[in-house]
Protein backbone atom coordinates (compact mmCIF):
# COMPACT_ATOMS: atom_id res chain seq x y z
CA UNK A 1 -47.19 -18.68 -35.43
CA UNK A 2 -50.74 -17.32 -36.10
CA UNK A 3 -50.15 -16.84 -39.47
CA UNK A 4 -49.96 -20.41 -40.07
CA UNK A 5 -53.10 -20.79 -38.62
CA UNK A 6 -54.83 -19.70 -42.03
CA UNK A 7 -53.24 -22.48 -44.54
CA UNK A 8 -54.33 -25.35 -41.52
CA UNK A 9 -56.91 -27.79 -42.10
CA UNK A 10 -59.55 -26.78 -40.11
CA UNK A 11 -59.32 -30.84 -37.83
CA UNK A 12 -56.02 -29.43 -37.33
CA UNK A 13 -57.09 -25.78 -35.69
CA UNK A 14 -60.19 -27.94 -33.63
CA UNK A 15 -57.11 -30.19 -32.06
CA UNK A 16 -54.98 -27.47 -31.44
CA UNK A 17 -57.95 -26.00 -29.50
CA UNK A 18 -58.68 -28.50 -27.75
CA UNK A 19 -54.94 -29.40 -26.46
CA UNK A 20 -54.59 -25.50 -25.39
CA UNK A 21 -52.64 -24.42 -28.54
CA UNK A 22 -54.80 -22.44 -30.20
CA UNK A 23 -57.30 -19.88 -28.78
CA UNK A 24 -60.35 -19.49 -30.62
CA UNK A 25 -60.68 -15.72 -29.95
CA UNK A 26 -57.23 -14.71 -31.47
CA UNK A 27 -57.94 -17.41 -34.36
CA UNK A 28 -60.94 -15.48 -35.67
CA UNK A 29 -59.34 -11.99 -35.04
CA UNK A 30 -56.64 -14.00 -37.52
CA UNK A 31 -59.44 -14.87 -40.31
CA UNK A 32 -60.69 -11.60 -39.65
CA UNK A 33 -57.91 -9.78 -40.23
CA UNK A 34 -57.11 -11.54 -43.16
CA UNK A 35 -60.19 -10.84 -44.60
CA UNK A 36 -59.44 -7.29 -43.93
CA UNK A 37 -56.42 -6.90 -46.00
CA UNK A 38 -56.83 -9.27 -48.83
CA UNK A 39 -57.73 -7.30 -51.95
CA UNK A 40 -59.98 -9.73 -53.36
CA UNK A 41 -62.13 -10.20 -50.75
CA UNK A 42 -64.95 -8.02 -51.91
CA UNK A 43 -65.09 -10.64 -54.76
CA UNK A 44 -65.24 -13.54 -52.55
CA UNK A 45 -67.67 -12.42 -49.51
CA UNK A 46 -70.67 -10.67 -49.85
CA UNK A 47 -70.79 -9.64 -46.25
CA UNK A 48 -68.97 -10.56 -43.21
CA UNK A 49 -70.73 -11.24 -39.93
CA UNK A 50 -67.89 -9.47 -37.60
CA UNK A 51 -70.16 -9.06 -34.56
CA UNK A 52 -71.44 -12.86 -34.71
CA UNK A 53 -67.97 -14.27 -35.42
CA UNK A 54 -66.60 -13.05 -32.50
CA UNK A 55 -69.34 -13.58 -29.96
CA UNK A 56 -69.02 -17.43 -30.69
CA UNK A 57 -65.93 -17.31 -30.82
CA UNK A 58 -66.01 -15.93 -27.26
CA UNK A 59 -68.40 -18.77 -26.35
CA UNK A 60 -66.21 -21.38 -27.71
CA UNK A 61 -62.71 -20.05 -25.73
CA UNK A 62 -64.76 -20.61 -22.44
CA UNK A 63 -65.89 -23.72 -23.21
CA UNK A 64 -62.39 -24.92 -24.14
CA UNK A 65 -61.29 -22.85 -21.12
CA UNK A 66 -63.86 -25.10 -19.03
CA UNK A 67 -63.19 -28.54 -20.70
CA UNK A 68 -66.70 -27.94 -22.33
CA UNK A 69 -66.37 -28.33 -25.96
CA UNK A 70 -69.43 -28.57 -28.43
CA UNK A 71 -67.73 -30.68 -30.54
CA UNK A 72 -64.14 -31.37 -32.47
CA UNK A 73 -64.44 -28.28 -34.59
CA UNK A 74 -65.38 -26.10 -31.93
CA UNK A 75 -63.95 -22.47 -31.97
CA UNK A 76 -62.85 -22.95 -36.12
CA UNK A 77 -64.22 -20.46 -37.95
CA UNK A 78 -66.11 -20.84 -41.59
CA UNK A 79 -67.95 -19.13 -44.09
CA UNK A 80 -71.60 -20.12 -45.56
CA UNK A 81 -72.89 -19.55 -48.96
CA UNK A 82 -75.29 -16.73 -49.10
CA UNK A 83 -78.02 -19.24 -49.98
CA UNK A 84 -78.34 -20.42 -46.18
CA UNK A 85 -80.33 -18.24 -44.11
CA UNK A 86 -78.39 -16.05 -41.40
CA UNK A 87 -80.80 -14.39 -38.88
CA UNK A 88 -80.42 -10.71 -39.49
CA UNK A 89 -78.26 -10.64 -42.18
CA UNK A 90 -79.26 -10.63 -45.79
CA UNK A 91 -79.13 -13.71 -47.60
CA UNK A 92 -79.86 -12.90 -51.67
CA UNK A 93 -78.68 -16.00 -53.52
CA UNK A 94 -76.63 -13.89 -55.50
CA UNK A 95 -79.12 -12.10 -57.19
CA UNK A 96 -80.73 -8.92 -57.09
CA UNK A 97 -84.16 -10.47 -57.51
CA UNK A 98 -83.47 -10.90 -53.79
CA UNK A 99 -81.73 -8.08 -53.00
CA UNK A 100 -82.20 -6.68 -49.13
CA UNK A 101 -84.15 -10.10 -48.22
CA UNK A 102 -83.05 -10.43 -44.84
CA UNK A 103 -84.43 -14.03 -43.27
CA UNK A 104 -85.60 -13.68 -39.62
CA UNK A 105 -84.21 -17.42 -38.32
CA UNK A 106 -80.70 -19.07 -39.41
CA UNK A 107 -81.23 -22.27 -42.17
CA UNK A 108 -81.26 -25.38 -39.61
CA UNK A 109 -78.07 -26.62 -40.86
CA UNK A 110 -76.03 -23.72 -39.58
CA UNK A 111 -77.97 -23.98 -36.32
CA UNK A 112 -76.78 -27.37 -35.83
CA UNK A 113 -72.96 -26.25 -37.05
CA UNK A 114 -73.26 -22.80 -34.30
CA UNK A 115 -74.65 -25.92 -31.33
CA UNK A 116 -71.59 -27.77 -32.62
CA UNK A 117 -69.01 -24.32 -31.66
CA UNK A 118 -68.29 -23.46 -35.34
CA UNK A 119 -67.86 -19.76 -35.57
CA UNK A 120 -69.59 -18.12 -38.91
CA UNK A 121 -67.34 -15.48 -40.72
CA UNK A 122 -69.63 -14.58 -43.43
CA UNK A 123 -71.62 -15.08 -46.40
CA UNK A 124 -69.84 -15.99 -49.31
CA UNK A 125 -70.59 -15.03 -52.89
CA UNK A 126 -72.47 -17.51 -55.77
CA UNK A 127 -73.90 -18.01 -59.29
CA UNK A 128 -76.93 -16.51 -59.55
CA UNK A 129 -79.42 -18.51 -57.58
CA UNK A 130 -77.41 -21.11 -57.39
CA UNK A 131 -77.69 -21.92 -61.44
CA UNK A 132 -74.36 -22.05 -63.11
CA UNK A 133 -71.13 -24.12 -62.36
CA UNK A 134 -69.28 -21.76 -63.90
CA UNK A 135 -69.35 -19.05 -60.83
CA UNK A 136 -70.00 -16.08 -63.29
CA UNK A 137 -72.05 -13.68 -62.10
CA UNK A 138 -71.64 -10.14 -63.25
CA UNK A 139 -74.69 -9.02 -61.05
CA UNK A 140 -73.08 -9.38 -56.95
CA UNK A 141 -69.43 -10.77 -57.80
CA UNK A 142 -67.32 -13.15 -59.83
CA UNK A 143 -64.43 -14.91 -57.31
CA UNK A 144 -60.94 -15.92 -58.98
CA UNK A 145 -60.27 -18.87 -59.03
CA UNK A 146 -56.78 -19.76 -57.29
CA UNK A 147 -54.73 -20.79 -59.35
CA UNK A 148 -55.71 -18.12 -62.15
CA UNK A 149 -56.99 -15.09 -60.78
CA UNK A 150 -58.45 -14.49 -64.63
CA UNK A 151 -60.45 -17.23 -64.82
CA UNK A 152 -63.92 -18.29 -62.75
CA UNK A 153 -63.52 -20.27 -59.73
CA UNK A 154 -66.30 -22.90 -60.55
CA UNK A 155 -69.86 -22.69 -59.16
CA UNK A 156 -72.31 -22.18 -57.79
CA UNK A 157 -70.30 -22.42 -54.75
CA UNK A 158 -67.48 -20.17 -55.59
CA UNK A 159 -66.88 -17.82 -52.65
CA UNK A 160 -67.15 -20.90 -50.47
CA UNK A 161 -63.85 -22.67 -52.13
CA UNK A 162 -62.12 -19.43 -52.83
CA UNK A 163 -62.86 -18.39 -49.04
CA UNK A 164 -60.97 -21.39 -48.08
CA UNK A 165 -58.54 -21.48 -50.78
CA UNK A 166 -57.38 -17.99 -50.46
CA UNK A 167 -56.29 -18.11 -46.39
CA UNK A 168 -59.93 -16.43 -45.11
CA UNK A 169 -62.07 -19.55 -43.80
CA UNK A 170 -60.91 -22.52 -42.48
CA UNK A 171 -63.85 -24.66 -44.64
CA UNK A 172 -67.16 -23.33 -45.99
CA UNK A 173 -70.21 -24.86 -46.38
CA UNK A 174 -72.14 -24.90 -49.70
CA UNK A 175 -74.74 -26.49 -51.79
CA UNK A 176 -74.72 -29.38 -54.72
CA UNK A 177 -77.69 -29.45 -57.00
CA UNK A 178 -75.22 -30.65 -60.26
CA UNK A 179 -72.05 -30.29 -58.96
CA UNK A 180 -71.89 -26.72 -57.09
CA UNK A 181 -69.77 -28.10 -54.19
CA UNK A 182 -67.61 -30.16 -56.55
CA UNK A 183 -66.14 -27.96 -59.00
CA UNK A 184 -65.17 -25.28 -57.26
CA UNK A 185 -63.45 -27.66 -54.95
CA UNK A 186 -61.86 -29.42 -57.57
CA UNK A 187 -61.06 -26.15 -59.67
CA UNK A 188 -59.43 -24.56 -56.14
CA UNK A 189 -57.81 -27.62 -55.11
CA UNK A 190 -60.08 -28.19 -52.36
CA UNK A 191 -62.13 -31.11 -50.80
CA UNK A 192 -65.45 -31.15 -51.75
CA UNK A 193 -68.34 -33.71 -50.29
CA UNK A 194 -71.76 -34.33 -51.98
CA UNK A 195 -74.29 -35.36 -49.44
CA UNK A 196 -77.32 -37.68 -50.48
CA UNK A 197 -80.33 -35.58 -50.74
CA UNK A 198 -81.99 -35.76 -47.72
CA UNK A 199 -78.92 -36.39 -45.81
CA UNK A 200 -78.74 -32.83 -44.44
CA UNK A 201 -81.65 -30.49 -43.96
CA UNK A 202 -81.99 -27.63 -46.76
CA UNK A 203 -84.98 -25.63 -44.26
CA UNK A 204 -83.77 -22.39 -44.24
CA UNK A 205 -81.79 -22.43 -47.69
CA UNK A 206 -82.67 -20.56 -50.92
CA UNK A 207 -83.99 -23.73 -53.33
CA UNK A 208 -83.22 -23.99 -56.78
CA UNK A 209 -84.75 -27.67 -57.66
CA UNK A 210 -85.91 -29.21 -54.70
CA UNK A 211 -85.43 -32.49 -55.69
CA UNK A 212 -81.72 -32.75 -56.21
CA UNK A 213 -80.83 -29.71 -54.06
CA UNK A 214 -78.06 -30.68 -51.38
CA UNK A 215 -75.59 -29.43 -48.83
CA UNK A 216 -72.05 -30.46 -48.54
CA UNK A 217 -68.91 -28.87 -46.88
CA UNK A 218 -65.54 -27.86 -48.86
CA UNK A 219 -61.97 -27.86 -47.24
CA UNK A 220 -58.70 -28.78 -47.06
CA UNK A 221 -59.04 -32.45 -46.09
CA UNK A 222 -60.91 -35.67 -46.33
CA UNK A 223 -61.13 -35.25 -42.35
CA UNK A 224 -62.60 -31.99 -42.13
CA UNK A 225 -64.97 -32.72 -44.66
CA UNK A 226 -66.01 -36.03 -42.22
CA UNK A 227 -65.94 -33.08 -39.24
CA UNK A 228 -67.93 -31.00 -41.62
CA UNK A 229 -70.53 -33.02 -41.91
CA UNK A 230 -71.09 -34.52 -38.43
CA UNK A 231 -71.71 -30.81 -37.20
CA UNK A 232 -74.20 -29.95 -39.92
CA UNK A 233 -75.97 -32.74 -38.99
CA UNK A 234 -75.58 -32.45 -35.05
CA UNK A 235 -74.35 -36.40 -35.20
CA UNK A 236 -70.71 -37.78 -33.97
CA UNK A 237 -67.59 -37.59 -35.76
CA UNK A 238 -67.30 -39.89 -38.33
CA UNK A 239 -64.46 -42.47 -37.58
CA UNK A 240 -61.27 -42.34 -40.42
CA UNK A 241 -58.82 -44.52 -38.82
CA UNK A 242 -57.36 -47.31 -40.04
CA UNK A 243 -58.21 -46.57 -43.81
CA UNK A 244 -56.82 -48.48 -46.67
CA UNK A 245 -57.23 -48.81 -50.49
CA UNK A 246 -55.93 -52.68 -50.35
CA UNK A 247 -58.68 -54.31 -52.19
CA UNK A 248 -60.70 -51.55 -52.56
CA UNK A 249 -62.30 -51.69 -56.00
CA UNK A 250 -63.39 -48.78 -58.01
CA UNK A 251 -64.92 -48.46 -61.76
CA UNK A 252 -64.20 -45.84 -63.90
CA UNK A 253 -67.24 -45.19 -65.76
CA UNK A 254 -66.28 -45.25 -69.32
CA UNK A 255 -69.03 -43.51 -70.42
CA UNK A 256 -70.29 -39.85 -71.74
CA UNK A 257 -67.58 -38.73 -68.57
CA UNK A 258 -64.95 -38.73 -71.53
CA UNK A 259 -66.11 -37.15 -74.05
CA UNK A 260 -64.67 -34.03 -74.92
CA UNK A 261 -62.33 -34.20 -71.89
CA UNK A 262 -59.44 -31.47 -72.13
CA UNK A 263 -55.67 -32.82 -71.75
CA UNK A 264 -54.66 -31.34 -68.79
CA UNK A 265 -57.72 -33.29 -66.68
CA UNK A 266 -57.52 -36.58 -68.79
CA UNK A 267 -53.62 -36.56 -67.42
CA UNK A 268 -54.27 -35.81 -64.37
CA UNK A 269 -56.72 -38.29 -63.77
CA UNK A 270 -54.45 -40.88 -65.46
CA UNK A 271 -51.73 -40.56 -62.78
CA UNK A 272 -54.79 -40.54 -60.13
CA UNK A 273 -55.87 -43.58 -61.06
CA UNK A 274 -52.44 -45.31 -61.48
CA UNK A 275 -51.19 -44.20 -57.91
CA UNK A 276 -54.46 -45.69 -56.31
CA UNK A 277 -53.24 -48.73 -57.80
CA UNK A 278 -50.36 -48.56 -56.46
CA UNK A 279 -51.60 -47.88 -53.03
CA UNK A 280 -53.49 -51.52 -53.50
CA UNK A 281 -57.24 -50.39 -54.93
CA UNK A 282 -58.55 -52.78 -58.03
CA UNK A 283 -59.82 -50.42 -61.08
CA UNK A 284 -61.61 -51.83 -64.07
CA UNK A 285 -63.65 -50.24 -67.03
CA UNK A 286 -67.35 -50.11 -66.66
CA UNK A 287 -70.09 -49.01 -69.27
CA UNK A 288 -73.58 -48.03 -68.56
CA UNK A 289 -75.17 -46.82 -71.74
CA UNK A 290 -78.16 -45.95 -69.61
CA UNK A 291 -75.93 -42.97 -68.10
CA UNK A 292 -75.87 -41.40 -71.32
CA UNK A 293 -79.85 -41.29 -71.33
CA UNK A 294 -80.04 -39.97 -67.84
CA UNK A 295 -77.66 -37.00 -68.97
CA UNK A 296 -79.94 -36.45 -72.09
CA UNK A 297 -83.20 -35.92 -69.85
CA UNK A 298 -80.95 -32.99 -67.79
CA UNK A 299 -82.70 -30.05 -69.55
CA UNK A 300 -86.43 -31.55 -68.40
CA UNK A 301 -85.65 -32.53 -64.86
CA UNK A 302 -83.27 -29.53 -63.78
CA UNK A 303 -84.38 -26.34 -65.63
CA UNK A 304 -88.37 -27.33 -65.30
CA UNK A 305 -88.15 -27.31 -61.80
CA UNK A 306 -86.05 -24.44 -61.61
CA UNK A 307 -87.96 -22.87 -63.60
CA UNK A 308 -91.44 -23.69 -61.93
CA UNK A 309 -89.61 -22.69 -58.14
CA UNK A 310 -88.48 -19.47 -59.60
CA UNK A 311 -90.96 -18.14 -62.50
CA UNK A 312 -93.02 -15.58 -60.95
CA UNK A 313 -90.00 -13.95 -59.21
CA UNK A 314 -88.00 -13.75 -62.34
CA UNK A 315 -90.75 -13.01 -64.75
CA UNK A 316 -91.90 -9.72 -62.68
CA UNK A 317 -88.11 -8.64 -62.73
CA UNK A 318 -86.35 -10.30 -66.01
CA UNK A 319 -84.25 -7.41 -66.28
CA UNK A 320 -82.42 -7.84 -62.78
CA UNK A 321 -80.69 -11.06 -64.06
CA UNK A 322 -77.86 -11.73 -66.03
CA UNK A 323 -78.96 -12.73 -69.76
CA UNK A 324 -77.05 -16.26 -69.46
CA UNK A 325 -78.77 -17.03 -66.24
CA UNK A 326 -82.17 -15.98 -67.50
CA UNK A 327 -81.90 -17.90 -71.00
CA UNK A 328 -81.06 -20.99 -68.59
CA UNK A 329 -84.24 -20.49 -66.33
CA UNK A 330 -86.65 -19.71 -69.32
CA UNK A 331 -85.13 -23.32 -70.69
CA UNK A 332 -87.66 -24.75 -68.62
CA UNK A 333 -90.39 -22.66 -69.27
CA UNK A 334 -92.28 -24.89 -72.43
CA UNK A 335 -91.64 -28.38 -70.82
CA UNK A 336 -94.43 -29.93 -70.75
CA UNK A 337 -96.21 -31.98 -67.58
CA UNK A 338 -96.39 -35.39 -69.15
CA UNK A 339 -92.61 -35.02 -70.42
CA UNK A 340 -91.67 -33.83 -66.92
CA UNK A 341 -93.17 -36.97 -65.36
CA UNK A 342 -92.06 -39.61 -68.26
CA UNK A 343 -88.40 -37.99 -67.60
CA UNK A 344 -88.99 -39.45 -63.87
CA UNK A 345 -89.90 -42.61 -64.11
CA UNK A 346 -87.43 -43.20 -66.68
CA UNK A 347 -84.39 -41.78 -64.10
CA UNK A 348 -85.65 -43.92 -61.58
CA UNK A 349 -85.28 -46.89 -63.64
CA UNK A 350 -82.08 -46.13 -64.65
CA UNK A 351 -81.00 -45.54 -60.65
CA UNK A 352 -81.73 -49.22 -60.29
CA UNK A 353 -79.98 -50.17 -63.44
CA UNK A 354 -76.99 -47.78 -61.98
CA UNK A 355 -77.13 -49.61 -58.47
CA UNK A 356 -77.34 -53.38 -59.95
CA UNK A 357 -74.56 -52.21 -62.19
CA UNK A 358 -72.19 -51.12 -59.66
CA UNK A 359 -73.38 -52.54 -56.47
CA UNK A 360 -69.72 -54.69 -56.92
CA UNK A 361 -67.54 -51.98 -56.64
CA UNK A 362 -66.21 -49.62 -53.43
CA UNK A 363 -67.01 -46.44 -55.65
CA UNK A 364 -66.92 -45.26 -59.45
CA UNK A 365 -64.52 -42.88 -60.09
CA UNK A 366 -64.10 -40.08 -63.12
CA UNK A 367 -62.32 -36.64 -64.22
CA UNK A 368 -64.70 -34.33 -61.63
CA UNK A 369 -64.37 -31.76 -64.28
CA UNK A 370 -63.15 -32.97 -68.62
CA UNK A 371 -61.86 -29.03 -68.48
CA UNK A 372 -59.95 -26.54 -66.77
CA UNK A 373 -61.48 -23.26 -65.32
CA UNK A 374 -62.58 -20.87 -68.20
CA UNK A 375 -61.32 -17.37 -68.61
CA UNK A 376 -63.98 -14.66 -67.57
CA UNK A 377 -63.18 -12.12 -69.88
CA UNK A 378 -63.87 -15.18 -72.85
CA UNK A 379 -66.90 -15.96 -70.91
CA UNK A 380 -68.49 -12.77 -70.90
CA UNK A 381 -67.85 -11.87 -74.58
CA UNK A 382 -68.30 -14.93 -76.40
CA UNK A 383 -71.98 -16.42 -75.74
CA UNK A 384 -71.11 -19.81 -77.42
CA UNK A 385 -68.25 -19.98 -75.01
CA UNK A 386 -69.80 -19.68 -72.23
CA UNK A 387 -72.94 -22.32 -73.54
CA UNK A 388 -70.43 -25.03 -74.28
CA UNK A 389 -67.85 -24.45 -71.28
CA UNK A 390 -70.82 -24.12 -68.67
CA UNK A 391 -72.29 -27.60 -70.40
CA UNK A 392 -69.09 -29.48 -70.37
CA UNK A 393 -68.31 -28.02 -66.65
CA UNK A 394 -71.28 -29.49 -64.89
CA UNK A 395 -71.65 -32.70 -67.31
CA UNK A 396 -69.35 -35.33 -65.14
CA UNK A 397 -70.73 -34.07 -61.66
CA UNK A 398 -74.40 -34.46 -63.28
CA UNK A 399 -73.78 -38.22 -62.78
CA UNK A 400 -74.04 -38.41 -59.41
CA UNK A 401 -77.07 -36.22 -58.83
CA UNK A 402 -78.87 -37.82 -61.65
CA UNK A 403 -78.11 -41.15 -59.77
CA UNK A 404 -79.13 -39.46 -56.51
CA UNK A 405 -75.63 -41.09 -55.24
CA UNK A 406 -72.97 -39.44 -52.68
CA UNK A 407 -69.83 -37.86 -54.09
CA UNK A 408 -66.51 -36.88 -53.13
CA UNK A 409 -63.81 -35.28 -55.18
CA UNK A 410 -60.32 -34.84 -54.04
CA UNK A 411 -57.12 -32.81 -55.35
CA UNK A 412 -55.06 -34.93 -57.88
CA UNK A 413 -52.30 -32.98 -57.68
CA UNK A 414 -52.42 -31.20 -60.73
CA UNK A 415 -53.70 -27.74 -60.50
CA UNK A 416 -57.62 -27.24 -61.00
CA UNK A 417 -58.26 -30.83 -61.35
CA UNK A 418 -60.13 -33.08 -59.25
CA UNK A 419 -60.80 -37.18 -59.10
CA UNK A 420 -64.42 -37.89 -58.03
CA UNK A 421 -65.66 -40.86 -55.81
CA UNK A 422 -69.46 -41.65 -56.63
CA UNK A 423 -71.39 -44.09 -54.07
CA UNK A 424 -74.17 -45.27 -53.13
CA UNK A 425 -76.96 -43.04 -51.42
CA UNK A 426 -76.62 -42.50 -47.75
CA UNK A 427 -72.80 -44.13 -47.76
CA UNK A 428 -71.19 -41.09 -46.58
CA UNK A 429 -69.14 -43.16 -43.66
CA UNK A 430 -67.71 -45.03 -46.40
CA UNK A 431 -67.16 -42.80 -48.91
CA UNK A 432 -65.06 -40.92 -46.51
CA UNK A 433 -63.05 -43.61 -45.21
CA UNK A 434 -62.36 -44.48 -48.81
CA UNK A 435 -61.54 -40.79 -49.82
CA UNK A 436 -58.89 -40.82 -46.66
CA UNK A 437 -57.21 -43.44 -48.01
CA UNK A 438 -57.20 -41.95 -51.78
CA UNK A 439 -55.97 -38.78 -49.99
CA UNK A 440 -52.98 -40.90 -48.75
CA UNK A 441 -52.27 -42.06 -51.99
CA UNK A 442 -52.90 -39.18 -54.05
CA UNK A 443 -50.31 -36.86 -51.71
């Protein structure tokens, strides 16, 4: 019976907790274990946090014991990318320019998700401070993806979907400056949320652009994700019952999103779209050249203040990182301050061009990723490879934090491909509710 316990949505382990079912001691001895004999590990955390897991876990049997429970997750254990500050333990960002950095508080967020019961397994690998969708790095750790152990898993957030994907934590918790929670969830076959920035604290988390920097959970389901969230930000669960798609109307945003897209993801979306039609959800076309624009000011907005955040670190060291990564930095090095803040004020009037334009519909909808998950061997020995697959990955999920909006993409069924949900800012509640009804539909 325990076994099953590791391919269980982590609402799932939380009820069976709370009816008697499950006990949250032998559950994490369960992740634990598997974590212990699963070969690929090592590739997917970057250090476990035995001692920790198992004194919460502790903590949450007596409070189930005692009719005391922090929350509905409480007792389920999950893994954090090693961005988020762990108290103790060394958090590097996947990169040796941190190397042995070892915080001295946990990041706020995973003190509100420990005050909620949720037991921490580990640290899970990334893309080098948190810059690549790709989830290459050749410095810490490259995880498989799961569905094609030779290719990347998507980034930056890889160990965090391939933790949950691969049986050894019941969700993770990552972070979404361009799409790092999304692709790997999509590429893994995962559920992957995309707060609003400012929706969940970042204190305590390494930064890469402050500005579009976010946290978001991925997992098996629409309601853990809703679970997810609620304990990361220490509010109640969000309600999912009820849900429908009749008359729900979504736009597919017929716009940049397309081009280039492989088959296997422009199929795949097709049937998406066509079963949430069936299900009762209005789609219709919708163009906004303006998103095109937005895209095309990416290289000023992201890499300058990635650049700035990060410059004296990397420029004392340039040696430490992987070429790729460092080419991607030093992208923002020449921008200047005037082009910087003219890129600004431009994306801001485009957010309320975006808004006006779609303020009609339930969501806008689109491919998450237009390919499939690259090989790594390709990736490592052809440079223009890895410039135009790393481009394309990140170029859909862009969207939504150029637009500052709220995301959600969900499994379509077809290996390594995902359908994402874009909303307005702070209309997580409903982009949930929305996504459990997709989830319906798309199943």
């Amino acid at each position: 019976m325990s076994e099953t316990w590791l391919t269980m949505t982590a609402s799932d382990l939380g009820r069976g907790i709370a009816k008697g079912d499950i006990d949250p001691v032998a559950l994490t001895e369960v992740y634990l274990d598997a974590a212990q004999v699963q070969e690929i590990t090592p590739r997917i955390y970057a250090r476990m946090t035995e001692d920790r897991a198992r004194a919460e876990a502790k903590a949450a049997a007596t409070r189930a014991k005692n009719g005391l429970r922090a929350s509905f997750l409480d007792g389920v254990p999950i893994s954090w990318k090693d961005l988020f500050d762990t108290a103790g333990v060394a958090t590097e960002a996947g990169s040796a320019l941190l190397k042995d950095r070892v915080p001295t508080a946990d990041a706020e967020v995973l003190r509100n998700a420990t005050a909620a019961g949720l037991v921490c397994l580990g640290k899970t690998h990334m893309s080098e401070l948190a810059f690549s969708g790709l989830g290459l790095n050749p410095i810490t750790a490259t995880p498989p993806c799961v569905n094609n152990t030779a290719a990347v898993a998507g980034g930056s957030s890889s160990g965090a979907a391939t933790s949950v994907a691969f049986g050894i934590a019941a969700g993770a918790i990552g972070s979404d400056t361009g799409g790092s929670v999304r692709i790997p969830a999509a590429w893994n076959d995962l559920v992957g949320l995309k707060t609003t920035l400012g929706r969940l604290s970042v204190k305590g988390s390494v930064p890469l652009s402050s500005r579009f920097d976010t946290v978001g959970p991925l997992c098996r389901s629409v309601e853990d994700a809703a679970h997810l969230l609620s304990a990361l930000e220490g509010s109640p669960s969000i309600d999912l019952t009820g849900a429908r798609l009749e008359g729900a109307r979504f736009a597919i945003l017929r716009t940049a999103a397309f081009d280039d897209i492989r088959d296997a993801p422009q199929a795949a979306f097709k049937s998406a779209v066509e079963r949430l039609q069936n299900a009762g959800a209005q789609v219709a076309d919708l163009w906004i050249p303006e998103v095109d624009e937005a895209l095309s000011l990416s290289a000023v907005l992201f890499s300058s203040e990635a650049y700035g955040q990060w410059a004296d670190v990397i420029e004392a060291n340039p040696d430490l990182m992987f070429p790729e990564i460092l080419k991607r930095f030093r992208g923002g090095a020449d921008v200047l301050a005037k082009d910087y803040i003219q890129a600004w004020f431009r994306l801001e009037d485009i957010r309320v061009e975006w808004i006006k334009q779609t303020s009609a519909f339930d969501a806008v909808i689109l491919p998450t990723s237009p390919i499939l998950p690259p090989d790594l061997d390709r990736l490592m020995s052809d440079p223009d490879f890895y410039v135009t697959e790393n481009l394309l990955t990140l170029r859909n999920t862009r969207i939504g934090n150029l637009m500052g909006l709220s995301g959600l993409t969900l499994p379509t069924g077809v290996p390594s491909t995902g359908i994402m949900f874009l909303s307005a800012p702070f209309s997580e509640e409903r982009l949930l509710r929305i996504g459990a009804a997709a989830e319906q539909a798309l199943s």
